[in-house]
N, C-alpha and C. Protein backbone atom coordinates (compact mmCIF):
# COMPACT_ATOMS: atom_id res chain seq x y z
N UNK A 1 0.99 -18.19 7.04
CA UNK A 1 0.99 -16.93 7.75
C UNK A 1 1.63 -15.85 6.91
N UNK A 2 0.74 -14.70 7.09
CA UNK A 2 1.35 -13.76 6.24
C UNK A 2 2.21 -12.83 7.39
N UNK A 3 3.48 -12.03 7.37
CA UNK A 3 3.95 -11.11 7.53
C UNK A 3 4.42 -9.49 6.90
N UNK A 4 4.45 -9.11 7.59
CA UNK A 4 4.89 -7.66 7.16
C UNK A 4 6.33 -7.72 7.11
N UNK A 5 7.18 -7.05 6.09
CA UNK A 5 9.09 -7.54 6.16
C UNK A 5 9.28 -5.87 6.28
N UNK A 6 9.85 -5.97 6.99
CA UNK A 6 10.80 -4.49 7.45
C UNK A 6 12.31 -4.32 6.80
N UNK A 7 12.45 -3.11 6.31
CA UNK A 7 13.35 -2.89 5.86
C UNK A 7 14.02 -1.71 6.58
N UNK A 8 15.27 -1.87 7.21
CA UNK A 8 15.40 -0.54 7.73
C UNK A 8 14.69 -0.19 8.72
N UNK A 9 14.10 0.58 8.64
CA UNK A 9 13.13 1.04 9.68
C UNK A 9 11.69 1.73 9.75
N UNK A 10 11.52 0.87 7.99
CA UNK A 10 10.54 1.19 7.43
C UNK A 10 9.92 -0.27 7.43
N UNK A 11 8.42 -0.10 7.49
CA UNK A 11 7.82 -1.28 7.03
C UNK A 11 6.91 -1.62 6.00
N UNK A 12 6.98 -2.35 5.29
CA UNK A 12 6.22 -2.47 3.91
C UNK A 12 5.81 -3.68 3.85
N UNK A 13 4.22 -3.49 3.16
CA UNK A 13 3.63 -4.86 3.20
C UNK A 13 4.41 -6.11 2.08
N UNK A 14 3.73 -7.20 2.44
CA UNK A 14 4.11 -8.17 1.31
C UNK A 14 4.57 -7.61 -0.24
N UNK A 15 3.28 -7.48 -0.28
CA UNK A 15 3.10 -6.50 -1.41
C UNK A 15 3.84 -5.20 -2.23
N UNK A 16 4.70 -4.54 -1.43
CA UNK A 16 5.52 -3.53 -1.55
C UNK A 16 5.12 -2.24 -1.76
N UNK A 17 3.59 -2.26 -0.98
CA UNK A 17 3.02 -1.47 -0.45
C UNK A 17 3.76 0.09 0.22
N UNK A 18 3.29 1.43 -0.44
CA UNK A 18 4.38 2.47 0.36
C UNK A 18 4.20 2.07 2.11
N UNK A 19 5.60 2.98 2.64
CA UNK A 19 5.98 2.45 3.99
C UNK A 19 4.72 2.90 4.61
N UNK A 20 4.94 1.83 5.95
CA UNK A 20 3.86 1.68 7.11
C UNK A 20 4.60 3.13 7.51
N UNK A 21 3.19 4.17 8.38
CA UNK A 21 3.91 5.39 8.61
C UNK A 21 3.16 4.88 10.12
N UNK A 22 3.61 3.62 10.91
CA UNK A 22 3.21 3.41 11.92
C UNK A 22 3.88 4.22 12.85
N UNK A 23 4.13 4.59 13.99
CA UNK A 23 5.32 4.80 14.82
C UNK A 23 5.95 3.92 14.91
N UNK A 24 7.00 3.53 15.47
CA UNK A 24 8.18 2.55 15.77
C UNK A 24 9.10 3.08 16.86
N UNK A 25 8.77 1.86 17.82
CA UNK A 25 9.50 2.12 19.32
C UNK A 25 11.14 1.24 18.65
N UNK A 26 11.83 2.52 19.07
CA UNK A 26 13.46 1.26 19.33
C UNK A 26 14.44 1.94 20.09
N UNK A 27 15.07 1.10 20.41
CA UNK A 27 15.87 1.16 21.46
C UNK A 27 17.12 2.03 21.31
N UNK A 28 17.27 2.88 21.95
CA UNK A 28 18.67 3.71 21.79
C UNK A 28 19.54 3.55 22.68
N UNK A 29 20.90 4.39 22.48
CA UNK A 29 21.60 3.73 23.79
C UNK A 29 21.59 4.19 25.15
N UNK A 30 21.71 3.63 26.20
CA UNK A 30 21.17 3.83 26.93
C UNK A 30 19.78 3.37 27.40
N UNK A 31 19.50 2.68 26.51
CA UNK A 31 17.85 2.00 26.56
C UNK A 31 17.02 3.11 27.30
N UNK A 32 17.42 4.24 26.46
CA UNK A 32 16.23 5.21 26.40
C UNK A 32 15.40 4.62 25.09
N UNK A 33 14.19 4.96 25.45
CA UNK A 33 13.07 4.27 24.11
C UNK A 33 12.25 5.42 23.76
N UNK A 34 12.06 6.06 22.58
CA UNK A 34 11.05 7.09 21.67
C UNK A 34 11.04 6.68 20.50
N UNK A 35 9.09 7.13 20.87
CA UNK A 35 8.55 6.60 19.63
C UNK A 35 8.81 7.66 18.21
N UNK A 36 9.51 6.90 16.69
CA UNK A 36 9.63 7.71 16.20
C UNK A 36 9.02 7.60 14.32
N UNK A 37 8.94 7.89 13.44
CA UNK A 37 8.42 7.78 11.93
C UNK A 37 7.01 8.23 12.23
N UNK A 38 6.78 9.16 12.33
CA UNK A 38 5.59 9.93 12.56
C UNK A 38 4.73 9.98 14.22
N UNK A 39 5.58 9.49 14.74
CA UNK A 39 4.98 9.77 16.65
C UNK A 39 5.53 10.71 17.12
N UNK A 40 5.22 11.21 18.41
CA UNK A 40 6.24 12.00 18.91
C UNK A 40 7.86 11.85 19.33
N UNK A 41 7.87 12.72 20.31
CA UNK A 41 9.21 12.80 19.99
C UNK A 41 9.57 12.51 21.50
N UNK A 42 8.02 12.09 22.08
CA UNK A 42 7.85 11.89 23.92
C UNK A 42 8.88 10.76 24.29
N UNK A 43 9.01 10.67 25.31
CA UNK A 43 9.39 9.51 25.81
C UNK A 43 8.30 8.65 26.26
N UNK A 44 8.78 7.18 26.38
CA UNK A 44 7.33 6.52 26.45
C UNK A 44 7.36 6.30 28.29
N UNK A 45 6.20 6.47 28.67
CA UNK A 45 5.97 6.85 30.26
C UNK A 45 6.61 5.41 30.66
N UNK A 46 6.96 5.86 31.90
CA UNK A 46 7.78 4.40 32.87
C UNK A 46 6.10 4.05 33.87
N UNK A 47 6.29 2.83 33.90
CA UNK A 47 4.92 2.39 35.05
C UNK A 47 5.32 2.88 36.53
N UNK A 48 3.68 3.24 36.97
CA UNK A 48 4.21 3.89 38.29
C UNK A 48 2.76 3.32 39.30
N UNK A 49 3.02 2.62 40.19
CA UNK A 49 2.15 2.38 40.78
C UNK A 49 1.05 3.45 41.32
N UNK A 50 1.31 4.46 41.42
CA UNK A 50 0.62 5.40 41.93
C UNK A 50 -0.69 5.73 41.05
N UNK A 51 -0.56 4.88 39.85
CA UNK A 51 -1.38 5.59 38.64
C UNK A 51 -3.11 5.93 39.20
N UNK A 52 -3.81 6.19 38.70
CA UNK A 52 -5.13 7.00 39.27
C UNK A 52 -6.01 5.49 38.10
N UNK A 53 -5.70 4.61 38.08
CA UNK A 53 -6.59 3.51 37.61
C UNK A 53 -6.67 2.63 38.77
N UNK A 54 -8.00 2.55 38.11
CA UNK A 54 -8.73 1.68 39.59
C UNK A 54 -8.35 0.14 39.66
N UNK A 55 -8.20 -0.80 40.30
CA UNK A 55 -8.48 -1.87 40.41
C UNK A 55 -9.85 -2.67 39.92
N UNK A 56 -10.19 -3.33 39.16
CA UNK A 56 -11.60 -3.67 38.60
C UNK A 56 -12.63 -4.74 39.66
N UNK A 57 -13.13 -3.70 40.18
CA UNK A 57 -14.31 -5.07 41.00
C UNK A 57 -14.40 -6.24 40.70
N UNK A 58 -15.02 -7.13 41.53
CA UNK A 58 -15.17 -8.38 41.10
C UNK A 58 -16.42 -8.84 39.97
N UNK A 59 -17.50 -7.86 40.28
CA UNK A 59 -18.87 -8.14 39.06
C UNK A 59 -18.31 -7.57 37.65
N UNK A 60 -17.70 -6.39 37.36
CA UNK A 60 -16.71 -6.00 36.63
C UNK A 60 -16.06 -7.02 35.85
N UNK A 61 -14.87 -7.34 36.65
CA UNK A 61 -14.16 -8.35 36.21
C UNK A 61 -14.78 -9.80 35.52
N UNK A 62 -15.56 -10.03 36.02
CA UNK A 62 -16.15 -11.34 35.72
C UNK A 62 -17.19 -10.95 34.33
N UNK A 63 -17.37 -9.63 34.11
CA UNK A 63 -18.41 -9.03 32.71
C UNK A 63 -16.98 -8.80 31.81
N UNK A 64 -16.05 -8.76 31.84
CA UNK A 64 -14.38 -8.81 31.66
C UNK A 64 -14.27 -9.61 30.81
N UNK A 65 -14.33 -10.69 31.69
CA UNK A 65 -13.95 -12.10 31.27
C UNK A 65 -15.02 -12.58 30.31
N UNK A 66 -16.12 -12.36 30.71
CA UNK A 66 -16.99 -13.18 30.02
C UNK A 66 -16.72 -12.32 28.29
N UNK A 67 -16.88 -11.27 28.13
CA UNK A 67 -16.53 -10.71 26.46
C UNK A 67 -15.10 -11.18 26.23
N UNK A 68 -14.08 -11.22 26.99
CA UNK A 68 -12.97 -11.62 26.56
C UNK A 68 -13.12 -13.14 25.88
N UNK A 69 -13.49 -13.93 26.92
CA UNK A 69 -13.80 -15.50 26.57
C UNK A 69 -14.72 -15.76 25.40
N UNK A 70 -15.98 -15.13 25.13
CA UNK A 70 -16.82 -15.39 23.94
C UNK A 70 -16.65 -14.70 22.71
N UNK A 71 -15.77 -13.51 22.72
CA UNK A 71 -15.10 -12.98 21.77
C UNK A 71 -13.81 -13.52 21.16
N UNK A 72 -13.05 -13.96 22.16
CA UNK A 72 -11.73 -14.41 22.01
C UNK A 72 -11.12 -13.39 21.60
N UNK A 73 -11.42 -12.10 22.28
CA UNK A 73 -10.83 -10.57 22.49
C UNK A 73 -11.01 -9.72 21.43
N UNK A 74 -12.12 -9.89 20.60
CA UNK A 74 -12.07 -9.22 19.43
C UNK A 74 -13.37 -8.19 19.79
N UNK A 75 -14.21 -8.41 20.73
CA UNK A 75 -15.59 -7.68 20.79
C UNK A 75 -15.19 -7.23 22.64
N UNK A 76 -14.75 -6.15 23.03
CA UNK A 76 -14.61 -5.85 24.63
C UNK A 76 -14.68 -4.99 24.90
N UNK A 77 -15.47 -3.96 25.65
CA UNK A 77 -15.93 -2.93 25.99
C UNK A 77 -14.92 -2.29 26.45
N UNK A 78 -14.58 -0.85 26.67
CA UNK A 78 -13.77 0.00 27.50
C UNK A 78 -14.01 -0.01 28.92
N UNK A 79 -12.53 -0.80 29.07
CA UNK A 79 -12.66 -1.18 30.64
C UNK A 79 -11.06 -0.07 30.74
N UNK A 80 -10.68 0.97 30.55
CA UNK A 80 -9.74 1.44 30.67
C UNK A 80 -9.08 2.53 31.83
N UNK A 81 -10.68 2.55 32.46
CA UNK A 81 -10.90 3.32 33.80
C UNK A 81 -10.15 2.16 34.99
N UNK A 82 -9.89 0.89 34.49
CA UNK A 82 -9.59 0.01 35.47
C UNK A 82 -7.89 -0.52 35.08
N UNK A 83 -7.57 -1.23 36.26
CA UNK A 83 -6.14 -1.65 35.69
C UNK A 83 -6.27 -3.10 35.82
N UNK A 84 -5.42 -3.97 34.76
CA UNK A 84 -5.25 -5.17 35.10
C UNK A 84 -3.58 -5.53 33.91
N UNK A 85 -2.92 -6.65 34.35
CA UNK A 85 -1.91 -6.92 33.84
C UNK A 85 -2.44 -7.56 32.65
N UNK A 86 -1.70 -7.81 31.02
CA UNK A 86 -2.48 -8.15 30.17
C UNK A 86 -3.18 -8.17 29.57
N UNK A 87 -4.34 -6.98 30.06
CA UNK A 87 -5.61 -6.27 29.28
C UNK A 87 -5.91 -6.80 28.25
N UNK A 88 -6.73 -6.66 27.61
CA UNK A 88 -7.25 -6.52 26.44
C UNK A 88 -8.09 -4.93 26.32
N UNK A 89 -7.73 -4.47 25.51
CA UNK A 89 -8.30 -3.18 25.72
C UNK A 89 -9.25 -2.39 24.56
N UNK A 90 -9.72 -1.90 24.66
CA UNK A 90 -10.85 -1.35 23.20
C UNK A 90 -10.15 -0.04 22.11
N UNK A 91 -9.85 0.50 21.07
CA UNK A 91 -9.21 1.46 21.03
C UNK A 91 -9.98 2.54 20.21
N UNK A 92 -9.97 3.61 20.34
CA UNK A 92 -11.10 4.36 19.68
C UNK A 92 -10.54 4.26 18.00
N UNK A 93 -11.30 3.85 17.11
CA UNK A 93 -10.90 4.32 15.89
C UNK A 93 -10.88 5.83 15.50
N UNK A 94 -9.72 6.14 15.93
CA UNK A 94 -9.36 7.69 15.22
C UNK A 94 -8.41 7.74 13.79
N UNK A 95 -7.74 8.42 13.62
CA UNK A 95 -7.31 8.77 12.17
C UNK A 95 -5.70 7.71 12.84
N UNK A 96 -5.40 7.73 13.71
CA UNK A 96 -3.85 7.21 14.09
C UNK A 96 -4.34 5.68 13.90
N UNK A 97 -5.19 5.14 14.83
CA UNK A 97 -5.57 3.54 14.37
C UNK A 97 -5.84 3.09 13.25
N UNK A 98 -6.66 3.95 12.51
CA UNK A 98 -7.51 3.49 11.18
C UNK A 98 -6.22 3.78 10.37
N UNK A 99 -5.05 4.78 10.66
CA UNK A 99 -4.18 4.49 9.31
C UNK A 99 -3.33 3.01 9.82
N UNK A 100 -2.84 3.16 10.98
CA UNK A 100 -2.37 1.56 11.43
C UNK A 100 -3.12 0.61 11.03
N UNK A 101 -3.82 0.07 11.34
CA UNK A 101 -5.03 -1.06 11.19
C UNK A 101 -5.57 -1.07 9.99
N UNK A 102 -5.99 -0.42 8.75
CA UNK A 102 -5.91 -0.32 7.20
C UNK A 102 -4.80 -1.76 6.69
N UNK A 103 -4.09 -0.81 6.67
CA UNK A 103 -2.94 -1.91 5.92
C UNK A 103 -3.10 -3.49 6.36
N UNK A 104 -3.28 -3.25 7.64
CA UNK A 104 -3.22 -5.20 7.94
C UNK A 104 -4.30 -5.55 7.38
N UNK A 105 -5.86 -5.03 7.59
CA UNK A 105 -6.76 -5.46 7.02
C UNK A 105 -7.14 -6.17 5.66
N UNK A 106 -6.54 -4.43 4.97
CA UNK A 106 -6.32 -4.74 3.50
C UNK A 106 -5.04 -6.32 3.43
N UNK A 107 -4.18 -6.67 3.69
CA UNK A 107 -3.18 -7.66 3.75
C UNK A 107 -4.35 -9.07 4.84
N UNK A 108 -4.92 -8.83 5.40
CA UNK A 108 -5.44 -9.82 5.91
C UNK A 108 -6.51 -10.74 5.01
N UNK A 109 -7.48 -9.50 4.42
CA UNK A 109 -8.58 -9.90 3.64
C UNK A 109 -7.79 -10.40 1.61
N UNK A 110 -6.92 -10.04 1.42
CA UNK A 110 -6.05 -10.60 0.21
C UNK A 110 -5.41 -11.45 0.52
N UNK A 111 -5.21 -12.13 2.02
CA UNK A 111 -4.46 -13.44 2.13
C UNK A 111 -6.10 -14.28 2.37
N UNK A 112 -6.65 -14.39 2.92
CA UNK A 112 -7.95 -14.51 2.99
C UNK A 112 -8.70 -14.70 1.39
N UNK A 113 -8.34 -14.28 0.57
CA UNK A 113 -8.86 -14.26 -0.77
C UNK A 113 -8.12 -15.59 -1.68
N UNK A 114 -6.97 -15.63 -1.56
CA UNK A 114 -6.00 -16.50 -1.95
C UNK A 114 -6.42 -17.92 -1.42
N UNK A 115 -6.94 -17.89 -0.27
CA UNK A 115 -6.87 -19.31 0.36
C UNK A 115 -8.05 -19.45 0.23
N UNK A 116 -9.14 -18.95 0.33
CA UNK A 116 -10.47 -19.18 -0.05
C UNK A 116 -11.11 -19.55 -1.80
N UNK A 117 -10.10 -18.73 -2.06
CA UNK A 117 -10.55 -18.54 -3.43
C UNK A 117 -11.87 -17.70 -4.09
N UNK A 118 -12.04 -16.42 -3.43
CA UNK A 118 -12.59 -15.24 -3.09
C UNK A 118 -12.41 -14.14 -3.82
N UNK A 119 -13.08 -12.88 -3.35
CA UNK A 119 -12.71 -11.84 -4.11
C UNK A 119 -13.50 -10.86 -3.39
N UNK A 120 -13.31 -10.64 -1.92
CA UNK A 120 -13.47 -9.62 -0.79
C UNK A 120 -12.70 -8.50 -1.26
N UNK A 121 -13.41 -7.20 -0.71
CA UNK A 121 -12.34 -6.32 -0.70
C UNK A 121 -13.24 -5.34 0.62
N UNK A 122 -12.23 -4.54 1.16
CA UNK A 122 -11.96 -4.23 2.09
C UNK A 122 -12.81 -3.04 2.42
N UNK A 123 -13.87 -2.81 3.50
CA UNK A 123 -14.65 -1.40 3.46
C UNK A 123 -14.34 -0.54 4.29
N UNK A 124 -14.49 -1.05 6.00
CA UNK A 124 -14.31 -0.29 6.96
C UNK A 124 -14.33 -1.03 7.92
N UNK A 125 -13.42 -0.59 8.99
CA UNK A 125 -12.98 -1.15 10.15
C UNK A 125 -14.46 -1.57 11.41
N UNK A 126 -14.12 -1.64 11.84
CA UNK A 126 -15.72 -1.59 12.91
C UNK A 126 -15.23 -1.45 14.23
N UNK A 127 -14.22 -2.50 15.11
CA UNK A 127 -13.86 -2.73 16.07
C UNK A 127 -12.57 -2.49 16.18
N UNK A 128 -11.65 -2.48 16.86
CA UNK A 128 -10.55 -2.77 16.98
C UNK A 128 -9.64 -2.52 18.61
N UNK A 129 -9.24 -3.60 18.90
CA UNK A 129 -8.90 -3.81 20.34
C UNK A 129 -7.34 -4.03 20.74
N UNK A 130 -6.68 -4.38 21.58
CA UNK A 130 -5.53 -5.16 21.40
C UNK A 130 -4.70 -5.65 22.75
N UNK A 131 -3.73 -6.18 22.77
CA UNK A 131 -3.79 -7.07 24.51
C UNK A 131 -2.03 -6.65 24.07
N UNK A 132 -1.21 -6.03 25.19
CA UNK A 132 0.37 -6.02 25.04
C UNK A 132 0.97 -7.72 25.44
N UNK A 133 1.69 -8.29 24.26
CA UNK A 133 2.70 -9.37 24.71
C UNK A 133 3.73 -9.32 24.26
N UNK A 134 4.36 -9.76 23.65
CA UNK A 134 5.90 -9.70 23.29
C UNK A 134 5.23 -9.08 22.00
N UNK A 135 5.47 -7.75 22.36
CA UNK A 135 5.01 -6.65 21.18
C UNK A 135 3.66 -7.01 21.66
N UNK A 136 2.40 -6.08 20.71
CA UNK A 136 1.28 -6.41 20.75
C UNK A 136 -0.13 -7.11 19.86
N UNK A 137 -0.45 -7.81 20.35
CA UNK A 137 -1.68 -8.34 19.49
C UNK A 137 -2.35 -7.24 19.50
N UNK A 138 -3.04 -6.99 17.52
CA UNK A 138 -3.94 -6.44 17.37
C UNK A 138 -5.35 -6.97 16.89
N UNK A 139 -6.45 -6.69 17.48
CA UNK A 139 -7.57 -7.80 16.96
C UNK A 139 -8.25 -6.91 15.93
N UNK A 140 -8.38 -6.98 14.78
CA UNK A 140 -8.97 -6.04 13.90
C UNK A 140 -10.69 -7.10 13.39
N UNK A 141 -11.23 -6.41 13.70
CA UNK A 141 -12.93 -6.50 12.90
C UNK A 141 -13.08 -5.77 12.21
N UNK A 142 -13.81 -6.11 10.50
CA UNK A 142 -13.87 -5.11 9.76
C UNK A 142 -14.80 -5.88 8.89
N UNK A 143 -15.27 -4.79 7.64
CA UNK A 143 -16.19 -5.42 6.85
C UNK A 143 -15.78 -5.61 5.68
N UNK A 144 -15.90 -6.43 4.73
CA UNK A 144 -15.63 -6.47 2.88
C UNK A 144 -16.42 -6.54 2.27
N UNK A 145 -16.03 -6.42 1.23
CA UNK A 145 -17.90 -7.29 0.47
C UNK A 145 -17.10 -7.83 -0.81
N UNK A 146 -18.07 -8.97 -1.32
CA UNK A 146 -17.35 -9.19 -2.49
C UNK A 146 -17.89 -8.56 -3.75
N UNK A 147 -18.04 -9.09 -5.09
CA UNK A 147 -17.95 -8.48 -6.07
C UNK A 147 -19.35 -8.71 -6.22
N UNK A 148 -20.40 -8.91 -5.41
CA UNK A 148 -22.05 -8.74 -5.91
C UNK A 148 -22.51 -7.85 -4.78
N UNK A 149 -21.38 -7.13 -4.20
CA UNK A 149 -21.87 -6.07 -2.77
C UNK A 149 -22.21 -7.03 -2.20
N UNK A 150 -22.25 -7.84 -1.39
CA UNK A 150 -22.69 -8.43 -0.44
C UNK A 150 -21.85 -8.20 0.66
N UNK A 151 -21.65 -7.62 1.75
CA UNK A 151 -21.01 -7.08 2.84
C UNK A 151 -20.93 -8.48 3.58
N UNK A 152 -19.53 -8.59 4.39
CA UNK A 152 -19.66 -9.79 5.16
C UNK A 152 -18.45 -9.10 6.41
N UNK A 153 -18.42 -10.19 8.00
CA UNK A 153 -17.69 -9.13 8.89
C UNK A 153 -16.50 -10.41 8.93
N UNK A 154 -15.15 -9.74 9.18
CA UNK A 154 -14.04 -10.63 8.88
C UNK A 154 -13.67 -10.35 10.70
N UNK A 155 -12.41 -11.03 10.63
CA UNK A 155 -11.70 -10.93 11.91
C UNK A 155 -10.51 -11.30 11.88
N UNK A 156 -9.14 -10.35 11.88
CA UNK A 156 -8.15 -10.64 11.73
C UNK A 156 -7.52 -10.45 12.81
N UNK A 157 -6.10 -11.15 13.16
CA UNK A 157 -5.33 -11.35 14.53
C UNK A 157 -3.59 -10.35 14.37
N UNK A 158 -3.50 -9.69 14.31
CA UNK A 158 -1.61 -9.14 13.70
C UNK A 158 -1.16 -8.86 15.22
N UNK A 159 0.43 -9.23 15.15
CA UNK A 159 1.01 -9.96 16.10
C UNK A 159 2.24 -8.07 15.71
N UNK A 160 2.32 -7.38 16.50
CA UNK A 160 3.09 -6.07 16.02
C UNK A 160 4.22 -6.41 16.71
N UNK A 161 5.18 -6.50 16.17
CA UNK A 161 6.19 -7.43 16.77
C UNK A 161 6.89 -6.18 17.37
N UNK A 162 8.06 -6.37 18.57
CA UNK A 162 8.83 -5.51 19.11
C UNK A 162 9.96 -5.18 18.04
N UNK A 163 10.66 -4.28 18.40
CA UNK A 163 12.10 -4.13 17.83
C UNK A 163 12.31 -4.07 16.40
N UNK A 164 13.32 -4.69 15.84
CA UNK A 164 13.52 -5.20 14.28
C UNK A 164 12.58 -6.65 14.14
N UNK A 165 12.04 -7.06 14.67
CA UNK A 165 11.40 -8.13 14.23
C UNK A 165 10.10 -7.79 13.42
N UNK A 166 9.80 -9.07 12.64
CA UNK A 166 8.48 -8.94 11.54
C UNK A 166 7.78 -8.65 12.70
N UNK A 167 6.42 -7.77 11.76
CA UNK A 167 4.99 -8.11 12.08
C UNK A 167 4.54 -9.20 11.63
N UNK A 168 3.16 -9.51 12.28
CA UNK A 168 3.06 -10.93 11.72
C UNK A 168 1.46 -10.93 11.44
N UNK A 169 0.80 -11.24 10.63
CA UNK A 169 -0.74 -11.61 10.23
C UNK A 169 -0.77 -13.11 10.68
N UNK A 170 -1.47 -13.35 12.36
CA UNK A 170 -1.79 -14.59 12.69
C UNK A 170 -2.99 -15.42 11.76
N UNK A 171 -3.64 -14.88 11.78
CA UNK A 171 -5.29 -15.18 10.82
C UNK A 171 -5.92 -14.22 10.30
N UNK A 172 -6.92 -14.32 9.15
CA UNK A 172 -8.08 -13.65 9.21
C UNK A 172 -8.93 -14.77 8.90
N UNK A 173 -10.28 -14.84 9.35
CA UNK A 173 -11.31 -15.70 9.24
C UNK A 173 -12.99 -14.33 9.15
N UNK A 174 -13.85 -15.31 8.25
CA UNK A 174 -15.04 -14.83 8.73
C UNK A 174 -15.80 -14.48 9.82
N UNK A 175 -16.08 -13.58 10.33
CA UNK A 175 -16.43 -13.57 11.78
C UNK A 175 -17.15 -14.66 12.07
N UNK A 176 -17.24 -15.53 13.46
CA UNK A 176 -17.82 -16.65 13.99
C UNK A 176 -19.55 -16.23 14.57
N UNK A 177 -20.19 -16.93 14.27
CA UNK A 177 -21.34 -16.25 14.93
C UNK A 177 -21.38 -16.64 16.23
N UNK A 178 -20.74 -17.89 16.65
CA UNK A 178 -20.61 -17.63 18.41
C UNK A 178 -18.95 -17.81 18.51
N UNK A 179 -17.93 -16.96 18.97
CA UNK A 179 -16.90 -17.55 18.92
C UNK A 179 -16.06 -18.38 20.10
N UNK A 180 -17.19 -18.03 21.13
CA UNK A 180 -16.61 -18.80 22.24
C UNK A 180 -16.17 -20.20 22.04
N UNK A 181 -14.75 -20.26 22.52
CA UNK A 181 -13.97 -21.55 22.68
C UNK A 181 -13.74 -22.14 21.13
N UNK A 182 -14.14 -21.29 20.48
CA UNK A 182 -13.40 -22.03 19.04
C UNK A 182 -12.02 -21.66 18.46
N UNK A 183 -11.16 -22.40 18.87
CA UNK A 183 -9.82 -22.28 18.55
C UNK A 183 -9.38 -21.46 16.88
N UNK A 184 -8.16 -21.20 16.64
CA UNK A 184 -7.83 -20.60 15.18
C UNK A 184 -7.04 -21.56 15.06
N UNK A 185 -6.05 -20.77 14.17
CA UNK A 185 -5.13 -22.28 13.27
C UNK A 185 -4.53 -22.63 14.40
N UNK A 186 -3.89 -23.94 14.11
CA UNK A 186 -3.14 -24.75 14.92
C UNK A 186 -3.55 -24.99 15.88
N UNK A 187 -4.98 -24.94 16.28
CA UNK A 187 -5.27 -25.13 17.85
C UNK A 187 -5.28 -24.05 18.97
N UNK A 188 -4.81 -23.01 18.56
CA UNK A 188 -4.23 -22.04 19.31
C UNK A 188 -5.77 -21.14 19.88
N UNK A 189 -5.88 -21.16 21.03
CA UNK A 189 -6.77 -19.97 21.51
C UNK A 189 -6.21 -18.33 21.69
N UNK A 190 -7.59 -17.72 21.25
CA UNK A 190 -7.01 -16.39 20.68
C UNK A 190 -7.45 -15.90 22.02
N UNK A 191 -7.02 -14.36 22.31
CA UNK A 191 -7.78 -13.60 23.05
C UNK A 191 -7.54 -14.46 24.70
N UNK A 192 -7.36 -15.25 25.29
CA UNK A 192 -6.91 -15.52 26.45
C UNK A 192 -6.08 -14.62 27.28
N UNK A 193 -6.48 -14.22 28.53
CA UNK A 193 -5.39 -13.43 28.74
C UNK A 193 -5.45 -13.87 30.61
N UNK A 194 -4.73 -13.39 31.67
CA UNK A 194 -4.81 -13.57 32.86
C UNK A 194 -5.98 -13.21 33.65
N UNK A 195 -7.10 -13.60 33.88
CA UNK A 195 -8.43 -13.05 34.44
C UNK A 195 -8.09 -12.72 35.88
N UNK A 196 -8.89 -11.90 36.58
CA UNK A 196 -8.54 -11.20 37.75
C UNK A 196 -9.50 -11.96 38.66
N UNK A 197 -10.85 -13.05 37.75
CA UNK A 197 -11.67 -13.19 38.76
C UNK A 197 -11.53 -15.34 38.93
């Protein structure tokens, strides 16, 4: 497993890569929490039941589940009009994700190179989703190609850890052409989350 090592309150890849200019939530006193190294300066919203997200139907939910389950959360439509605990959620690639999600890629597809014995390099993102747990899973899809252009689609797992703790690079693998129910390392199923139906 590869990780990201934090220094301070900066984060830098393996590699010693310049700092991640991710935001970074931490805790102040008072366990007031703002996001700060290039986020605002907001406070991060408290949950409020009242919110104006819907509850997800049951035909909904069950079209939910089914991309969650055969993706293993890496391929899931914007269900964000709806609420559920655990989500998995879709995220638009704008300039804030694509500079987040870069770096792991690039670090996913060079650990990926090492163990294969390869020579991918890194083009463009395609997908990218992510489910909140202790910190959040990010599911990154993206493309490489190796050194005869041949384009191929990868799929990496980074684990954005809370607090002072590492980030973590769970996997990257070749994309699966069916991935339902095929476990990653150790056995571990990816993308599982609490279904509503």
């Amino acid at each position: 497993m590869a990780s990201l090592c934090t220094e301070g309150r900066e984060s830098r890849l393996e590699n010693q890569s310049p700092p991640d200019k991710r935001p970074r939530i931490e805790s102040g006193d008072g366990c007031n929490k703002s996001v700060c190294e290039g986020g605002s300066d907001d406070k991060i919203p408290e949950y409020d039941d009242d919110d104006d997200d819907m509850e997800m139907p049951e035909d909904v939910c069950k079209e939910y589940a089914r991309q969650v389950e055969e993706s293993e959360g890496f391929e899931v439509d914007d269900f964000s009009q709806y609420s559920m605990f655990n989500m998995v959620t879709r995220l638009e690639i704008n300039d804030y994700f694509r500079n987040l999600a870069t770096p792991f890629a690039e670090l996913a597809i060079k650990q990926f190179n090492e163990k294969e014995n390869t020579n991918f390099v890194f083009v463009r993102l395609l997908i990218l989703t992510s489910m909140v747990v202790r910190g959040v899973d990010l599911y990154i899809t993206f493309e490489a190609k190796d050194a005869d252009g041949q384009i191929k689609t990868f799929q990496a797992l980074v684990l954005l850890a809370p607090g002072k703790e590492e980030d973590e690079l769970k996997f990257c693998r070749l994309k699966p052409s069916h991935t339902k129910n095929q476990g990653t390392t150790e056995n571990e199923q990816v993308g599982k989350a609490s279904l509503c139906c």
